[in-house]
Protein backbone atom coordinates (compact mmCIF):
# COMPACT_ATOMS: atom_id res chain seq x y z
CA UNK A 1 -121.58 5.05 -129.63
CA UNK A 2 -121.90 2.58 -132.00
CA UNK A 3 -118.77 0.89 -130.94
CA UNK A 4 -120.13 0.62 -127.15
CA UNK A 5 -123.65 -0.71 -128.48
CA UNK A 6 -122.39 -3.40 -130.96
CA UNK A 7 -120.02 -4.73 -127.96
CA UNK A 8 -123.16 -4.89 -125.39
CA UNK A 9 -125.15 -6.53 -128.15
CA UNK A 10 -122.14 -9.17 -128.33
CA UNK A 11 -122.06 -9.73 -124.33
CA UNK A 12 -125.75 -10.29 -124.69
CA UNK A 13 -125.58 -13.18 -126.85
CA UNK A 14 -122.58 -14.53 -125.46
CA UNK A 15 -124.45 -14.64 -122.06
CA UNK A 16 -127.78 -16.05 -123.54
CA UNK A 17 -125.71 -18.47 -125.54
CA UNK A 18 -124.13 -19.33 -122.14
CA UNK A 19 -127.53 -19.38 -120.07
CA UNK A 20 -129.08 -21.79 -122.95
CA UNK A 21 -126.11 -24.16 -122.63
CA UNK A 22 -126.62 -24.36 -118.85
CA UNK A 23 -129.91 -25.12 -119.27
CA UNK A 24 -129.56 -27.52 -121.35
CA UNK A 25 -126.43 -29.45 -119.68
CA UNK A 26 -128.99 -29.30 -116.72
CA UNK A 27 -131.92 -30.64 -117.90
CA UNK A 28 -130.03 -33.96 -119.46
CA UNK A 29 -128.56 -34.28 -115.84
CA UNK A 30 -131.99 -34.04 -114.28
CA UNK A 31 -133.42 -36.38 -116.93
CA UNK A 32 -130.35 -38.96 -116.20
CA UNK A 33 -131.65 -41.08 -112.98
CA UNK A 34 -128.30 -41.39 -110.27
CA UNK A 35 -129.05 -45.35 -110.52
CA UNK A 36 -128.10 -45.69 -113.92
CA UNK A 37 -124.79 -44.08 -113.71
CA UNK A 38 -122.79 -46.08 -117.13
CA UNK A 39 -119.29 -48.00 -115.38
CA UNK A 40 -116.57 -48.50 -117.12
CA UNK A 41 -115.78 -51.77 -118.89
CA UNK A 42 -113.24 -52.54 -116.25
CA UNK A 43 -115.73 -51.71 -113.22
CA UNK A 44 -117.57 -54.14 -114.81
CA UNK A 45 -115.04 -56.52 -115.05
CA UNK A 46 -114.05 -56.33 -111.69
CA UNK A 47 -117.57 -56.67 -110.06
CA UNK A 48 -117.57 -60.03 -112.08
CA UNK A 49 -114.69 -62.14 -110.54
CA UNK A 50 -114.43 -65.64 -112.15
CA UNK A 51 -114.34 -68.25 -109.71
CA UNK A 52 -111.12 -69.98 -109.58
CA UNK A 53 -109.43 -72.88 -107.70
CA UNK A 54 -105.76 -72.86 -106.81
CA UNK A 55 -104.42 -76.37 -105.43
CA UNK A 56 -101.18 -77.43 -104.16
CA UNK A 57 -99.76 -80.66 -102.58
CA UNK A 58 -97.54 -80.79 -99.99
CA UNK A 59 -95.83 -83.79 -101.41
CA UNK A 60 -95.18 -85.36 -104.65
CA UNK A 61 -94.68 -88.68 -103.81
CA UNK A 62 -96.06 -90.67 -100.66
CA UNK A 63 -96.62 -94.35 -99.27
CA UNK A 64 -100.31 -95.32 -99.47
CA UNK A 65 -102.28 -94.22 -96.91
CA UNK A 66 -100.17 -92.20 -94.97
CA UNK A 67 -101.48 -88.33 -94.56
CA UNK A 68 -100.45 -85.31 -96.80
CA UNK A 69 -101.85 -82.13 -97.04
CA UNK A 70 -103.34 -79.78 -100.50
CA UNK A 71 -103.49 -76.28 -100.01
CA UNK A 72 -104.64 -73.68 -102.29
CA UNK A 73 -106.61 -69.95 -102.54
CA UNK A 74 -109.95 -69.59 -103.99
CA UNK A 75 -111.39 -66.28 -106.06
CA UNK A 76 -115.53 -65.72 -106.62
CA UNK A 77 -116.17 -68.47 -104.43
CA UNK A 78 -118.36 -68.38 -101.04
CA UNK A 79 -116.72 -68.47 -97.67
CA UNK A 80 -117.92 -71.46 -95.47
CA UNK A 81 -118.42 -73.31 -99.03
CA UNK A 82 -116.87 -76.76 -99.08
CA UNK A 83 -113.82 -77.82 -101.11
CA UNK A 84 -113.74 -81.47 -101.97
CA UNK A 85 -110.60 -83.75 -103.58
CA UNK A 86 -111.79 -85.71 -106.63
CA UNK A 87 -109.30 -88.36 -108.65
CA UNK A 88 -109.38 -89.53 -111.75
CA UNK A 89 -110.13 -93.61 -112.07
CA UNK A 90 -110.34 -95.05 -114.85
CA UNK A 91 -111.66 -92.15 -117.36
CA UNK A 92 -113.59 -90.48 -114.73
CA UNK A 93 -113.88 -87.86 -112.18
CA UNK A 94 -114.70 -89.59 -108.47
CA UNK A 95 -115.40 -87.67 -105.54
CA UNK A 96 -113.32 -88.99 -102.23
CA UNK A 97 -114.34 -88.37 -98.58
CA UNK A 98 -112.23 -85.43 -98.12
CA UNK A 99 -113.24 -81.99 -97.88
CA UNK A 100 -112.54 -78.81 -96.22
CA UNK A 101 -114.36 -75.47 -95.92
CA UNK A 102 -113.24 -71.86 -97.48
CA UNK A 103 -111.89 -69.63 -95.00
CA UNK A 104 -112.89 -65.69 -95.13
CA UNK A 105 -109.63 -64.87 -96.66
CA UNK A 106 -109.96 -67.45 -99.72
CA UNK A 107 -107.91 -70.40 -98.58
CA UNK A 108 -108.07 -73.89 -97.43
CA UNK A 109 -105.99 -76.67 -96.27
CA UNK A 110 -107.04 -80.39 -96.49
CA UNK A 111 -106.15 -83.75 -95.30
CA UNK A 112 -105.42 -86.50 -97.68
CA UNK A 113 -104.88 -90.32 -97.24
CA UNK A 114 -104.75 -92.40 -100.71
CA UNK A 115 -104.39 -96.07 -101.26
CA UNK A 116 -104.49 -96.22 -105.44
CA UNK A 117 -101.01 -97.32 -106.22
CA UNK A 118 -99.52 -95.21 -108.90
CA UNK A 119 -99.39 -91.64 -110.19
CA UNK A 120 -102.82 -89.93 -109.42
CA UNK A 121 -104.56 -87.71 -111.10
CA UNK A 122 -106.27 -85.24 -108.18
CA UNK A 123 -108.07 -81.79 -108.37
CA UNK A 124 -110.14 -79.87 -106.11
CA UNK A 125 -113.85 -78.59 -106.94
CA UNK A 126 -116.49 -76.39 -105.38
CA UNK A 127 -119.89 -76.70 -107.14
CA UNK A 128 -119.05 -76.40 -111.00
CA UNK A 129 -115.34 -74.72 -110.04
CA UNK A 130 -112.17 -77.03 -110.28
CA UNK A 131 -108.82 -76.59 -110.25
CA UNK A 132 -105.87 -77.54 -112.56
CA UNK A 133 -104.89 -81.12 -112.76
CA UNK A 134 -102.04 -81.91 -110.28
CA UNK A 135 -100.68 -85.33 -109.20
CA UNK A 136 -99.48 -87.28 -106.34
CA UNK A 137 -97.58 -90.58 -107.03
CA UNK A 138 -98.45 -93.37 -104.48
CA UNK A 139 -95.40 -95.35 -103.70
């Protein structure tokens, strides 16, 4: 008798033990709102993309004035957004009359014509987004 008793008495803690535990891993969920679910630090990361430029001439060397194209891929950046070709002169950044939009997928292709004789120092921007230096010599 005493063997039978002292193992219901031990069922009946484990099972309020059990029931107190449920309640309890309950109530936190009901007290957590489904909004604030915590990401992980790469979910995180990934929602933020840094914009980036990619740029790439079709030539390395051309005559002045005759047409060549730069190509590239953007990341974090609108679609429909301009692109625009800027050289440097002189110490500073100038903006030329040549542009192109973003297409859905990222990319854009753009007509250039340049008369500066020399090695020039081009890169493409969008709004406070450029890309790496590249150059084009002008023969």
């Amino acid at each position: 008798m005493i063997v039978v008793k002292r193992h219901t008495v031990r069922i009946a803690v484990v099972g309020a033990i059990s029931a107190i535990s449920v309640a309890v891993a309950g109530s936190a969920m009901a007290a957590t709102p489904a909004g604030h679910i915590a990401l992980p630090a790469a979910a995180h990361a990934a929602a933020a993309v840094k914009a980036g430029i990619t740029a790439k001439p079709s030539v390395s060397s051309v005559r002045a004035w005759d047409l060549f194209r730069v190509t590239g891929k953007t990341a974090g950046l609108k679609a429909g957004s301009k692109v625009t070709l800027q050289q440097k002169q002189h110490g500073n950044w100038v903006t030329l009359p040549a542009s192109a939009p973003i297409s859905r997928s990222g990319s854009y292709s753009l007509g250039v014509k340049l008369g500066l004789k020399g090695k020039n120092g081009l890169r493409i921007v969008s709004g406070n987004t450029a890309s790496p230096v590249f150059s084009v010599t002008v023969r």
